[in-house]
C-alpha atoms as a PDB file:
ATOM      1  CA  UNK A   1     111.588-189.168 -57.073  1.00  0.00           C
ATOM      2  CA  UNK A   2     110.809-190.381 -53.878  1.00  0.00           C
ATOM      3  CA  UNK A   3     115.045-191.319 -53.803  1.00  0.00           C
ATOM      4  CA  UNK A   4     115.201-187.824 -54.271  1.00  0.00           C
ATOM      5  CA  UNK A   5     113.395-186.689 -51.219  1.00  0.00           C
ATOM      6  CA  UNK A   6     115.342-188.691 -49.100  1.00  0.00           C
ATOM      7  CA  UNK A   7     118.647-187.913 -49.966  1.00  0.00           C
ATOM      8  CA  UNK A   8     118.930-184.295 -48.810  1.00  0.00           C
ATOM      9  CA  UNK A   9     117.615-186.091 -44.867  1.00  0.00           C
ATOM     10  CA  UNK A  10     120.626-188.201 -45.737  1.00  0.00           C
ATOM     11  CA  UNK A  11     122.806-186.023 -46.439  1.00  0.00           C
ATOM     12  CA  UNK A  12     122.284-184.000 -43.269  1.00  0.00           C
ATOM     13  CA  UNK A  13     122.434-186.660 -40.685  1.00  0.00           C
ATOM     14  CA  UNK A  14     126.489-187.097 -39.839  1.00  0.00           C
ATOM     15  CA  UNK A  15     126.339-182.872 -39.019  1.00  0.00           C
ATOM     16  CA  UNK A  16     124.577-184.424 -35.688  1.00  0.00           C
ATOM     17  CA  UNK A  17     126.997-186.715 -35.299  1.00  0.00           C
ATOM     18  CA  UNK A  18     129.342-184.906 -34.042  1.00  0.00           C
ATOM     19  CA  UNK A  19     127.601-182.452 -31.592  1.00  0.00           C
ATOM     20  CA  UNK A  20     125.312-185.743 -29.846  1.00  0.00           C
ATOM     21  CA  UNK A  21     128.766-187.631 -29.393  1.00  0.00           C
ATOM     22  CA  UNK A  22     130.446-184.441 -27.831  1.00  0.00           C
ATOM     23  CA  UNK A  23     127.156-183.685 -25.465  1.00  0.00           C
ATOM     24  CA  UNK A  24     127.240-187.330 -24.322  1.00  0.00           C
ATOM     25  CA  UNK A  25     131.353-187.530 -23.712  1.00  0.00           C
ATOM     26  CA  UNK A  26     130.895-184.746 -21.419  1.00  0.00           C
ATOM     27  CA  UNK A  27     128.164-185.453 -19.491  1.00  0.00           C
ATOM     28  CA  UNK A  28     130.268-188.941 -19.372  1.00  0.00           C
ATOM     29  CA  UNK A  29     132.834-186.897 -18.008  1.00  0.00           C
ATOM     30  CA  UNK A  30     130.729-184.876 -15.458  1.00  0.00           C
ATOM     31  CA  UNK A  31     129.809-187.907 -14.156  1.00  0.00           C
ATOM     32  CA  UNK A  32     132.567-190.190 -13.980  1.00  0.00           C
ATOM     33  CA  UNK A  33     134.934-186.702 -12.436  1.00  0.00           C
ATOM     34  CA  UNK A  34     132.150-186.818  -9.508  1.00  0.00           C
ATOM     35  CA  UNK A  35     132.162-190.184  -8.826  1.00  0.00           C
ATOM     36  CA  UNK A  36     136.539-189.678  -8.899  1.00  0.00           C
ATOM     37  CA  UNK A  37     135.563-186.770  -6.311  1.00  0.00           C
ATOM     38  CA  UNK A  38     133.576-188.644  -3.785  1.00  0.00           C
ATOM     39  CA  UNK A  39     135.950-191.519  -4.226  1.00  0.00           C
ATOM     40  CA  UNK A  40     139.376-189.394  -2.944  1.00  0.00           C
ATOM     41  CA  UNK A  41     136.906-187.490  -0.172  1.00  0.00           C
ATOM     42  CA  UNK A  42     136.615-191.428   1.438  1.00  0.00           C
ATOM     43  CA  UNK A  43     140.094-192.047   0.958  1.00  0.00           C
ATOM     44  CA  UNK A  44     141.895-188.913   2.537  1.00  0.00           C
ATOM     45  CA  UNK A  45     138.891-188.242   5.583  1.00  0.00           C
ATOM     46  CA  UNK A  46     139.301-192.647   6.472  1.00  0.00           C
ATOM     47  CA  UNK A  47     143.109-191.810   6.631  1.00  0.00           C
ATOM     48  CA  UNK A  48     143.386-188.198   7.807  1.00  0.00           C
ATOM     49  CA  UNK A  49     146.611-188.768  10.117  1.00  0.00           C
ATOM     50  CA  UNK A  50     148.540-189.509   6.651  1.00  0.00           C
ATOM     51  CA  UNK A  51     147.498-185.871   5.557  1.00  0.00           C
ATOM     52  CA  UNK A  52     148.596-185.018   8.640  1.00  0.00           C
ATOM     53  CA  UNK A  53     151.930-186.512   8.632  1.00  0.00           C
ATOM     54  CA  UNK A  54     152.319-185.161   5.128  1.00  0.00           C
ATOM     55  CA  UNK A  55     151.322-181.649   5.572  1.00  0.00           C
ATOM     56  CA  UNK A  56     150.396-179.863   2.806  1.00  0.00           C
ATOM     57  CA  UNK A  57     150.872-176.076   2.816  1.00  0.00           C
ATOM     58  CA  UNK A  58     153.042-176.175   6.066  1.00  0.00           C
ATOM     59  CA  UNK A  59     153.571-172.633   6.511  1.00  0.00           C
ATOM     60  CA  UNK A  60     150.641-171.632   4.686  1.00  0.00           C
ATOM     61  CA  UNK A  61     147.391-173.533   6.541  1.00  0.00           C
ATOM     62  CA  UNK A  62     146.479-174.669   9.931  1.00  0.00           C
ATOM     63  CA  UNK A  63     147.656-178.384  11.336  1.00  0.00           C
ATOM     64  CA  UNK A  64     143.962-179.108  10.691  1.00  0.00           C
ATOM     65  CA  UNK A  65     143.185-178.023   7.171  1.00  0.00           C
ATOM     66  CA  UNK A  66     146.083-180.360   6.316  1.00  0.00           C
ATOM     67  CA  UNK A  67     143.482-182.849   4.574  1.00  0.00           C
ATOM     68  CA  UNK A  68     141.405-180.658   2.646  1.00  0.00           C
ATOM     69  CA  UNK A  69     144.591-178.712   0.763  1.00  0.00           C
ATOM     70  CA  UNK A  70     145.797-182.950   0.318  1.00  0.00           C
ATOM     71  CA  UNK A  71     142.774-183.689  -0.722  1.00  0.00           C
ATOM     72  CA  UNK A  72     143.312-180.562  -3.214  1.00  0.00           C
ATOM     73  CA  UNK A  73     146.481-181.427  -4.243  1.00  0.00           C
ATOM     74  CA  UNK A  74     145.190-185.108  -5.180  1.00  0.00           C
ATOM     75  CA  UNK A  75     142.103-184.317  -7.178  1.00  0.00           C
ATOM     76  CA  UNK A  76     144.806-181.312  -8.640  1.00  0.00           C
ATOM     77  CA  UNK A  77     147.476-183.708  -9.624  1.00  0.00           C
ATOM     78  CA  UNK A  78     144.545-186.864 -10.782  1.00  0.00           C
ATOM     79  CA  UNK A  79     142.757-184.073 -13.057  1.00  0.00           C
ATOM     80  CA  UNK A  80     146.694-183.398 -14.368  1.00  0.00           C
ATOM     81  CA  UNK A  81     147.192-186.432 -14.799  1.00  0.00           C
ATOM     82  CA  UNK A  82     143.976-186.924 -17.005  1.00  0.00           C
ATOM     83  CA  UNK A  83     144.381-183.655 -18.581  1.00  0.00           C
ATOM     84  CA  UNK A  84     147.664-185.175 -19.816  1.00  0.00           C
ATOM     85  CA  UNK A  85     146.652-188.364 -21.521  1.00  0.00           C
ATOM     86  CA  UNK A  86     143.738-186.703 -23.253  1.00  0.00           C
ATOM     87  CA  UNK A  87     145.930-184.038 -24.585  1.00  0.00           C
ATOM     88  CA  UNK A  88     148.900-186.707 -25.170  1.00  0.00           C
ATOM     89  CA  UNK A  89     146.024-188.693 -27.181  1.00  0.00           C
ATOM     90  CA  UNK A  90     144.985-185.609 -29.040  1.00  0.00           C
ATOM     91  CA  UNK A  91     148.228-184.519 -30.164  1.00  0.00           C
ATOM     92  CA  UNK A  92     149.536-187.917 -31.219  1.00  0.00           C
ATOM     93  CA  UNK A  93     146.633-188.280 -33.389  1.00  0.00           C
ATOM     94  CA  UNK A  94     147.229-185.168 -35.093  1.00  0.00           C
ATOM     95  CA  UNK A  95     150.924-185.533 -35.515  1.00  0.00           C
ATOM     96  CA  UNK A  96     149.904-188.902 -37.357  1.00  0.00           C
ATOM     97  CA  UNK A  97     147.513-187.054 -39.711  1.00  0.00           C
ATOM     98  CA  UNK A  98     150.477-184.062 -40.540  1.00  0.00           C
ATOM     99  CA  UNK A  99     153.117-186.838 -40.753  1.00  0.00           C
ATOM    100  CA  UNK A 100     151.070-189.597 -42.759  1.00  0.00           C
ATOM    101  CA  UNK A 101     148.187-187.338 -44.484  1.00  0.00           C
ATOM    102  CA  UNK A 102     145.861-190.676 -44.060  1.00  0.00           C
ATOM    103  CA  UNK A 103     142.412-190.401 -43.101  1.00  0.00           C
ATOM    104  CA  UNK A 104     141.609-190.735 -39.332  1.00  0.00           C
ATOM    105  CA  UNK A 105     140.230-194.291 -38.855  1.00  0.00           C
ATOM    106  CA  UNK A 106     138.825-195.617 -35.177  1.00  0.00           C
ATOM    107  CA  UNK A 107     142.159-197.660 -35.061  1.00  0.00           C
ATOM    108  CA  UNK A 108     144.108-194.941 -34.877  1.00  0.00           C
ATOM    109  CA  UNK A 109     142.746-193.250 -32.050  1.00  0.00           C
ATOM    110  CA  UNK A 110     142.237-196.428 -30.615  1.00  0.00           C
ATOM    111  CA  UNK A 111     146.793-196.336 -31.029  1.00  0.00           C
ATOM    112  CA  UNK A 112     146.993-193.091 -30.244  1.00  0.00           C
ATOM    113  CA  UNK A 113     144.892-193.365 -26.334  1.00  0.00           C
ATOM    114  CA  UNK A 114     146.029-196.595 -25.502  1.00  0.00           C
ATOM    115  CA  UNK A 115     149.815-195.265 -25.761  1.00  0.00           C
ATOM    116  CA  UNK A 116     149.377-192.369 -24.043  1.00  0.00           C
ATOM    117  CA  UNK A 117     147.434-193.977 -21.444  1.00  0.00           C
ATOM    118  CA  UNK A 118     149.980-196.820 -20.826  1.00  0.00           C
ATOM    119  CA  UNK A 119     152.523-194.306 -20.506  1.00  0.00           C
ATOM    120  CA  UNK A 120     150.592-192.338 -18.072  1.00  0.00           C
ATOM    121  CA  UNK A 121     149.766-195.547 -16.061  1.00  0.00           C
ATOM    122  CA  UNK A 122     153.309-196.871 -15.777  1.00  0.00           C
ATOM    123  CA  UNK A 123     155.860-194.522 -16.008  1.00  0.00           C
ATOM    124  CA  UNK A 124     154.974-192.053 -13.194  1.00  0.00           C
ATOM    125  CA  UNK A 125     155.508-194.640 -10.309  1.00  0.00           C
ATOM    126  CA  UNK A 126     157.908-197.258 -12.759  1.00  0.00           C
ATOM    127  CA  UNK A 127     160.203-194.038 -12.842  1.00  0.00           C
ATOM    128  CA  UNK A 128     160.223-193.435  -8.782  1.00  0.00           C
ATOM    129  CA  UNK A 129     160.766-197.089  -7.608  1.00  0.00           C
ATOM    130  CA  UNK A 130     163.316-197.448 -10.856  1.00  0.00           C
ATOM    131  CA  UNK A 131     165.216-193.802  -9.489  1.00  0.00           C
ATOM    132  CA  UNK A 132     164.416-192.890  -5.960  1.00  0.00           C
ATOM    133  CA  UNK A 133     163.203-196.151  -4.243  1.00  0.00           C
ATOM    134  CA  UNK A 134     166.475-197.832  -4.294  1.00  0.00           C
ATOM    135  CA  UNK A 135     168.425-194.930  -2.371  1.00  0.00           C
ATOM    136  CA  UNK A 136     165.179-194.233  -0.192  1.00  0.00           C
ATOM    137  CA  UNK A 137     164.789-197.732   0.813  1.00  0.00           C
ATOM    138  CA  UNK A 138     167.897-197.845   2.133  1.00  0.00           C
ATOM    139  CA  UNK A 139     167.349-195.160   4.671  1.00  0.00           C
ATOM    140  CA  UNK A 140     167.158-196.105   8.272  1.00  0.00           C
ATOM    141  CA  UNK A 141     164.035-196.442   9.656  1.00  0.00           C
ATOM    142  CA  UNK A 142     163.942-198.996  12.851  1.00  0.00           C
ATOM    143  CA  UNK A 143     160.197-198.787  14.827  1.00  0.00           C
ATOM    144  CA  UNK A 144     159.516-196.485  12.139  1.00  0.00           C
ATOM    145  CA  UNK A 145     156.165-199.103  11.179  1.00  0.00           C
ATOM    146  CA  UNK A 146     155.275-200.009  14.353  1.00  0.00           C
ATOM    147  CA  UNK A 147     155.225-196.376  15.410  1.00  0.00           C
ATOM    148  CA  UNK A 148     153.011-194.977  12.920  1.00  0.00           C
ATOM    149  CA  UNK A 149     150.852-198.683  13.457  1.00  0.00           C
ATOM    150  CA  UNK A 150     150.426-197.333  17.451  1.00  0.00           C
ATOM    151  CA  UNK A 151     150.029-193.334  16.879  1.00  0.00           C
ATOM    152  CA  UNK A 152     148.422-193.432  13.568  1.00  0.00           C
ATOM    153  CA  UNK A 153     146.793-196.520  12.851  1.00  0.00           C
ATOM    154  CA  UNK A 154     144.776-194.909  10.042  1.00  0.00           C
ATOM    155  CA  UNK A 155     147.841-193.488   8.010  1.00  0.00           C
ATOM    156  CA  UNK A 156     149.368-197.259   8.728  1.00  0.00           C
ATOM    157  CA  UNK A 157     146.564-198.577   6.873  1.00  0.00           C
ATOM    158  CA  UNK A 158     146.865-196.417   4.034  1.00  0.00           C
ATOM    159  CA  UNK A 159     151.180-196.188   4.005  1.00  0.00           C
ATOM    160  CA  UNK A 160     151.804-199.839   4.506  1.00  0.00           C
ATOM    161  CA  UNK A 161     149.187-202.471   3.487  1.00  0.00           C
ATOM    162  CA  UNK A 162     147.524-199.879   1.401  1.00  0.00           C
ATOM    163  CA  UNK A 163     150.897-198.897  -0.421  1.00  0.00           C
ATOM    164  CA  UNK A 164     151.021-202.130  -2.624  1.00  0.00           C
ATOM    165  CA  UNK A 165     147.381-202.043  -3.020  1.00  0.00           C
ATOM    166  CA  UNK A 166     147.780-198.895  -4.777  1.00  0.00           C
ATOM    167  CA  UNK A 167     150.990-199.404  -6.813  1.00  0.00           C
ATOM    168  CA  UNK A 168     149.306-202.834  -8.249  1.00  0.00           C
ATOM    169  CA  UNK A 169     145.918-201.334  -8.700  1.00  0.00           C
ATOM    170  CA  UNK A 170     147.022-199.587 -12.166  1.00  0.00           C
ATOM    171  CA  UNK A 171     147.829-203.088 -13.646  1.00  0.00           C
ATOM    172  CA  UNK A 172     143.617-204.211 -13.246  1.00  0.00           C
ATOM    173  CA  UNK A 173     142.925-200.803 -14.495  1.00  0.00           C
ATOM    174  CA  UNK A 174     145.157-200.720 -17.243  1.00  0.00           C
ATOM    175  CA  UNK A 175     143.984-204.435 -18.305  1.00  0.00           C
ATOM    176  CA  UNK A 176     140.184-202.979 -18.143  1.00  0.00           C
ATOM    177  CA  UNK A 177     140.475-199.418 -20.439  1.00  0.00           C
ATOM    178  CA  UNK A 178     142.572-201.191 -22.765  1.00  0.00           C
ATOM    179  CA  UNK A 179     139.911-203.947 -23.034  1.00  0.00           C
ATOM    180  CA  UNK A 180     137.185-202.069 -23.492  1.00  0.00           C
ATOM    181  CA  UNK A 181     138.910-199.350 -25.672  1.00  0.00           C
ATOM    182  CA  UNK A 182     140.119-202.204 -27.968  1.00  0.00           C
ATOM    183  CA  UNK A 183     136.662-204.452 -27.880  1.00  0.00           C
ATOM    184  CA  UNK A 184     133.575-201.651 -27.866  1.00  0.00           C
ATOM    185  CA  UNK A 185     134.955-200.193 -31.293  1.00  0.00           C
ATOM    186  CA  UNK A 186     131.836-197.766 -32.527  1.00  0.00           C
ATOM    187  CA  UNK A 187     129.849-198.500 -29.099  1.00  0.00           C
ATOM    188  CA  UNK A 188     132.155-196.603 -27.276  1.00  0.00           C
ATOM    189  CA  UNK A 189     131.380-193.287 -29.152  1.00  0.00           C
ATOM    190  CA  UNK A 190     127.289-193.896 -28.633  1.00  0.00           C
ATOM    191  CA  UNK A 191     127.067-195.471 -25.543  1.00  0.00           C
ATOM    192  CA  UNK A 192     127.097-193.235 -22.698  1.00  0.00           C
ATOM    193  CA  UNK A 193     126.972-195.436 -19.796  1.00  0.00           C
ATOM    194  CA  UNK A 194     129.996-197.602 -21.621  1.00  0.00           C
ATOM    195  CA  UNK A 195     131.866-193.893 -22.042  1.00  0.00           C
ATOM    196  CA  UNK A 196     131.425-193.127 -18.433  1.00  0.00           C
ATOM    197  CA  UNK A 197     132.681-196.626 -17.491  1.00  0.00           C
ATOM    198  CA  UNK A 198     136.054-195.722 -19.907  1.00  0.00           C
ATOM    199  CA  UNK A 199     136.209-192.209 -18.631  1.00  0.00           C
ATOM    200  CA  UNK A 200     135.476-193.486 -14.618  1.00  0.00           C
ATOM    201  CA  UNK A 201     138.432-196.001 -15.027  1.00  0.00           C
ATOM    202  CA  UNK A 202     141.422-193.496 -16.750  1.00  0.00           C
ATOM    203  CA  UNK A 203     140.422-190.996 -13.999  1.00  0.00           C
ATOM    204  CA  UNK A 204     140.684-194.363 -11.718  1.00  0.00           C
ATOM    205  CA  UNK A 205     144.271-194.646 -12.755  1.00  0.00           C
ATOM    206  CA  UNK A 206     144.980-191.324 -12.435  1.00  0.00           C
ATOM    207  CA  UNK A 207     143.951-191.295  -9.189  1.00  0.00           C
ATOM    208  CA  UNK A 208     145.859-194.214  -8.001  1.00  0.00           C
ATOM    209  CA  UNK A 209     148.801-192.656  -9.688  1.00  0.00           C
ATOM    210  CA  UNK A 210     148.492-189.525  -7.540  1.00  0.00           C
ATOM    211  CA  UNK A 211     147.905-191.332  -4.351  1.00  0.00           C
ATOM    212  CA  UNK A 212     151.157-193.568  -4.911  1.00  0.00           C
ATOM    213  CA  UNK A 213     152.920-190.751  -5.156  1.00  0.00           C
ATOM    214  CA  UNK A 214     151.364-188.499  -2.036  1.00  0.00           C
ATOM    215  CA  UNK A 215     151.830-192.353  -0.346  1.00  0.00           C
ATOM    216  CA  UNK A 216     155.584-191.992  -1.471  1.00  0.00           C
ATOM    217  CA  UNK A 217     156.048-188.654  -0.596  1.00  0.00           C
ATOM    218  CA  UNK A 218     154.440-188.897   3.064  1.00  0.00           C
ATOM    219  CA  UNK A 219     156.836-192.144   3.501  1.00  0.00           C
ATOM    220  CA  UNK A 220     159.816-189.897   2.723  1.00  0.00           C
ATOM    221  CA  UNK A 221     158.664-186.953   5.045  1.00  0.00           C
ATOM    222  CA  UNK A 222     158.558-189.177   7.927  1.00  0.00           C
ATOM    223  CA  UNK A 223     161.745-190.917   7.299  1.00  0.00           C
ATOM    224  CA  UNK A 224     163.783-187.645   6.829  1.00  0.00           C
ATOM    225  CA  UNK A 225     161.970-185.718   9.263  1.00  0.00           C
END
């Protein structure tokens, strides 16, 4: 009898499940998007001159709200970006379930992210220095460090020395999701500090995906203008 009792308890624990797992992945996500937020506000206002140089919205703002619509455009595209490998994961999962008709195990989401995130790691700046680098690094460009190092020492910082920093950063990243996507198994979907730590790090890569390519992009502006 007392079997009995218990059961029905039983039987309604897993409905919370999935509501407590959802509340904590977004409050995850709340938190690890701020810290992404604070982290490109450092990054653009310590190199403003590169925001400068790359001017986005010519036409359309002031010479000196050209950091704040860059700084738009780079939480715009890193939120994209992010947007993309959790829909990327979403629909790959379900294309599995319509093609296979298995059961969704962990392992298969575990597949189905890790693809999707490798894709959105690499690709994006694999694809530039594979298709544009080659014809943009031939360009001439004599004084062309040395005079952003004397008029814009900031944007030097961040276009130079800070250029390789970024391009190489995704491979650390990329070692680190995949690690702890591959080794926290069930943790993952109950510990909250361990899903912001996930969450912080894709939005990481994102991030250093989008500044590569506003790095690229400010590089080519100067050159051809």
């Amino acid at each position: 009898m007392a079997y009995e009792e218990r059961a029905p308890i039983a039987a309604v624990q897993p409905t919370g499940i999935a509501p407590g797992w959802l509340r904590r992945a977004l409050g995850a996500l709340v938190v690890a998007l701020i810290a992404i937020a604070v982290l490109a506000v450092l990054v653009v206002f310590a190199t403003r001159s590169a925001w400068q140089l790359l001017g986005v919205g010519r036409g359309l703002v002031s010479p000196e709200f050209y950091p704040y619509s860059g700084l738009l455009v780079l939480l715009g595209t890193t939120l994209g970006q992010f947007a993309g490998w959790a829909g990327g994961s979403a629909l790959l999962v379900y294309l599995w379930r319509r093609l296979t008709q298995r059961p969704l195990t962990p392992r298969v989401v575990q597949v189905a992210v890790s693809l999707v995130y490798l894709g959105m790691a690499v690709l994006p700046i694999l694809v530039y220095h594979v298709l544009f680098g080659p014809p943009l690094a031939g360009l001439p460009r004599p004084g062309l460090e040395a005079w952003v190092r004397t008029h814009h020492p900031d944007a030097y910082a961040l276009l130079f020395p800070g250029h390789r920093v970024v391009d190489f950063s995704v491979i650390p990243l990329a070692i680190a999701v995949l690690a702890l996507v591959w080794s926290s198994k069930e943790r993952l979907v109950r510990h909250f500090g361990l899903q912001t730590l996930v969450l912080f790090l894709i939005l990481a890569t994102s991030f250093a995906v989008a500044l590569s390519l506003a790095i690229h992009s400010t590089l080519v502006h100067i050159r051809l203008g």
